[in-house]
Protein backbone atom coordinates (compact mmCIF):
# COMPACT_ATOMS: atom_id res chain seq x y z
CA UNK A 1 14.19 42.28 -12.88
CA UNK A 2 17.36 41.87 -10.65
CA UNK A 3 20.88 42.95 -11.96
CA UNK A 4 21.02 39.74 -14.12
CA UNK A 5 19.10 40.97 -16.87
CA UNK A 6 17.26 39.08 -19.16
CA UNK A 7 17.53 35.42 -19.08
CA UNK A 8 17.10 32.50 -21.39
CA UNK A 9 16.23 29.01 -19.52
CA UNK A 10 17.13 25.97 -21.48
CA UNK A 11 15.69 23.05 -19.70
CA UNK A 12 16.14 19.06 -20.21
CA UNK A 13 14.45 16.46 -18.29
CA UNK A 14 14.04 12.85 -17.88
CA UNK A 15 10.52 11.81 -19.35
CA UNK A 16 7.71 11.53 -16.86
CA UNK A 17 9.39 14.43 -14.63
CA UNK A 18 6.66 16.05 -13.05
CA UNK A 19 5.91 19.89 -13.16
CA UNK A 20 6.77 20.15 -9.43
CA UNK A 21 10.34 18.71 -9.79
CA UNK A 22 11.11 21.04 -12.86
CA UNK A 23 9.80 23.88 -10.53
CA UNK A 24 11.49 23.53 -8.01
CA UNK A 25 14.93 22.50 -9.94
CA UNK A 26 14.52 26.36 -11.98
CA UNK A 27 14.13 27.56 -8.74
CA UNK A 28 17.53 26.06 -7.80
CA UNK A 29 19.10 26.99 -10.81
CA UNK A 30 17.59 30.79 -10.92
CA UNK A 31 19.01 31.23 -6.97
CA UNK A 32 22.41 29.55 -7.86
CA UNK A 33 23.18 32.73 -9.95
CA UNK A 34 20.86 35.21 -8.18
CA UNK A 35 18.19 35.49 -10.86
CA UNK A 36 14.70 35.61 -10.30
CA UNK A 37 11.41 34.67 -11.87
CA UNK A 38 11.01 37.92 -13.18
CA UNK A 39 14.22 37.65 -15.43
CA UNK A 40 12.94 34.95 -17.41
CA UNK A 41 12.38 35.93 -20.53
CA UNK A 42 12.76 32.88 -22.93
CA UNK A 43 12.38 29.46 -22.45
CA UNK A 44 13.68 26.11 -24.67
CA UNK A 45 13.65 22.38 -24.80
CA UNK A 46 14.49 19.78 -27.41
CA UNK A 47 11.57 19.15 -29.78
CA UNK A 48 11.83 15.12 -28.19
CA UNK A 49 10.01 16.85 -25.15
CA UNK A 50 7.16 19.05 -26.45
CA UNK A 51 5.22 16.55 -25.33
CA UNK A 52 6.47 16.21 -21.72
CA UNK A 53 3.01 17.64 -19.33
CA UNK A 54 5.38 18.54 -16.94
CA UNK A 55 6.92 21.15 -19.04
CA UNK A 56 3.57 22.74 -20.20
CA UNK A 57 2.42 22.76 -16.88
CA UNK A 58 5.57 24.63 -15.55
CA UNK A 59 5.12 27.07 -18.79
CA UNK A 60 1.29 27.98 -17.89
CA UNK A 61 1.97 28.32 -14.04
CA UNK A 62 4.67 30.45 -15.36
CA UNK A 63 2.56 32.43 -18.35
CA UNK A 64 6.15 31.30 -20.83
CA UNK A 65 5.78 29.83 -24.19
CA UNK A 66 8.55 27.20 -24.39
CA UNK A 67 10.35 26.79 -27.90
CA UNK A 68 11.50 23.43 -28.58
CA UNK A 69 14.38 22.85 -30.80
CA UNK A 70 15.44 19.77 -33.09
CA UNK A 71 18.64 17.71 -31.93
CA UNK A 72 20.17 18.97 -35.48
CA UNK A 73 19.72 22.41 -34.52
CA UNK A 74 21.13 22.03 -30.48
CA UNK A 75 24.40 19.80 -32.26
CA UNK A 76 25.74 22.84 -33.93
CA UNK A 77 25.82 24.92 -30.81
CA UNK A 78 29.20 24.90 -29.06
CA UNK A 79 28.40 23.89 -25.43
CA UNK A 80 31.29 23.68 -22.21
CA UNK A 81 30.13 19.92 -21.77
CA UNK A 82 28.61 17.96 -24.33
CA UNK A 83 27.73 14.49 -23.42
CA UNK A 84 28.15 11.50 -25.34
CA UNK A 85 25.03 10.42 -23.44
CA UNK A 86 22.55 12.40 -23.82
CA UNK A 87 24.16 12.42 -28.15
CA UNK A 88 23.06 8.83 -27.70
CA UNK A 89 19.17 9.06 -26.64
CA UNK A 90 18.56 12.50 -28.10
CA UNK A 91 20.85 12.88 -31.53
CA UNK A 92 22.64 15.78 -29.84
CA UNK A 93 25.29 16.74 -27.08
CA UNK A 94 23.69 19.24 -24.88
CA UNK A 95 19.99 19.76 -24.28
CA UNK A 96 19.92 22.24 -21.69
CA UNK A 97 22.77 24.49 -22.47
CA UNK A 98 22.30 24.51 -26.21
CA UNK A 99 18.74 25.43 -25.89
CA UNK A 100 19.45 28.17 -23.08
CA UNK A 101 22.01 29.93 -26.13
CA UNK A 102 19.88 29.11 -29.19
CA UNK A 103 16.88 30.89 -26.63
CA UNK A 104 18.48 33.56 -25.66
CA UNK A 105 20.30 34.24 -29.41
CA UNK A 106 23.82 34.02 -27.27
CA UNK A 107 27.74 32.49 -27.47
CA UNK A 108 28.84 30.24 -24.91
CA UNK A 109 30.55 33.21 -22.72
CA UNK A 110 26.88 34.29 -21.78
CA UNK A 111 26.25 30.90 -19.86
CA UNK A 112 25.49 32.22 -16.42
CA UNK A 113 24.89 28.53 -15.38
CA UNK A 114 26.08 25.35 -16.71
CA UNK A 115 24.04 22.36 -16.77
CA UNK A 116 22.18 22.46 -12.99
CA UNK A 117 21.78 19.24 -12.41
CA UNK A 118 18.58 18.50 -9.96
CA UNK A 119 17.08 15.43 -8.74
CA UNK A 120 13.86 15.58 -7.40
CA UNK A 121 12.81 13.35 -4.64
CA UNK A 122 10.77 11.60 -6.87
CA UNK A 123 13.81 10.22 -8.38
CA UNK A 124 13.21 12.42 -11.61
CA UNK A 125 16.30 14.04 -12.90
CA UNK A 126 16.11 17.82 -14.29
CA UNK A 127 19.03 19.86 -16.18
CA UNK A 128 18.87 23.42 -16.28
CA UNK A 129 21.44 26.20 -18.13
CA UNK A 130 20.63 29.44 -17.99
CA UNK A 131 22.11 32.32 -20.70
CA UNK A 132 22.20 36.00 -20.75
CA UNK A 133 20.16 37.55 -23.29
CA UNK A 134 22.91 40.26 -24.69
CA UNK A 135 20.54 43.69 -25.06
């Protein structure tokens, strides 16, 4: 594990992304803030997605179980940028960072990385936050 600890990805995604995009878009996100892999710890999605093969597919290449959350549940986190947006096709503000704090059981000051926005260059759009886990 590098100095970052104990992470918490929360991850949103357009449907149909592929598990290569999301890859490579945590990958992005993880180097942004100088995390790793290896500091994963928890993983989370909006429950609208547990059925996305692109997700599962980056969870067993990874050896995570993803937890997916209902919108209810990610619309009474407090989040730096809630979207009317996303409110409007999911039923809550924030998918990515709200699942990243519910994951890693955090407040908003342990947002390493707000909403990391990646677009893959098959034109599918991934959002990743990642949170501290506080030990």
């Amino acid at each position: 594990m590098s100095r970052v600890g104990p992470i918490a990805l929360g991850i949103g995604c357009d449907r149909g992304t592929p598990a290569a995009t999301l890859a490579w878009a945590v990958v992005d996100a993880l180097a942004s803030c100088q995390a790793s892999l290896a500091d994963v710890v928890a993983v989370a999605s909006i429950d609208l997605k547990a059925d996305e093969p692109g997700l599962h597919a980056l969870a067993r290449w990874q050896g995570w179980t993803i937890r997916f959350y209902p919108a209810a549940e990610l619309a009474a986190v407090a989040v730096p940028h809630p979207s009317e947006t996303v409110r409007k096709y999911t039923g809550t503000p924030s998918v990515s960072e709200a699942a990243a704090l519910l994951a890693a059981g955090a407040e908003m000051s342990q947002l390493l990385l707000e909403k990391h926005k990646y677009r893959g260059p098959d034109g599918r759009n991934a959002t990743i936050s990642i949170a501290r886990i506080p030990q």
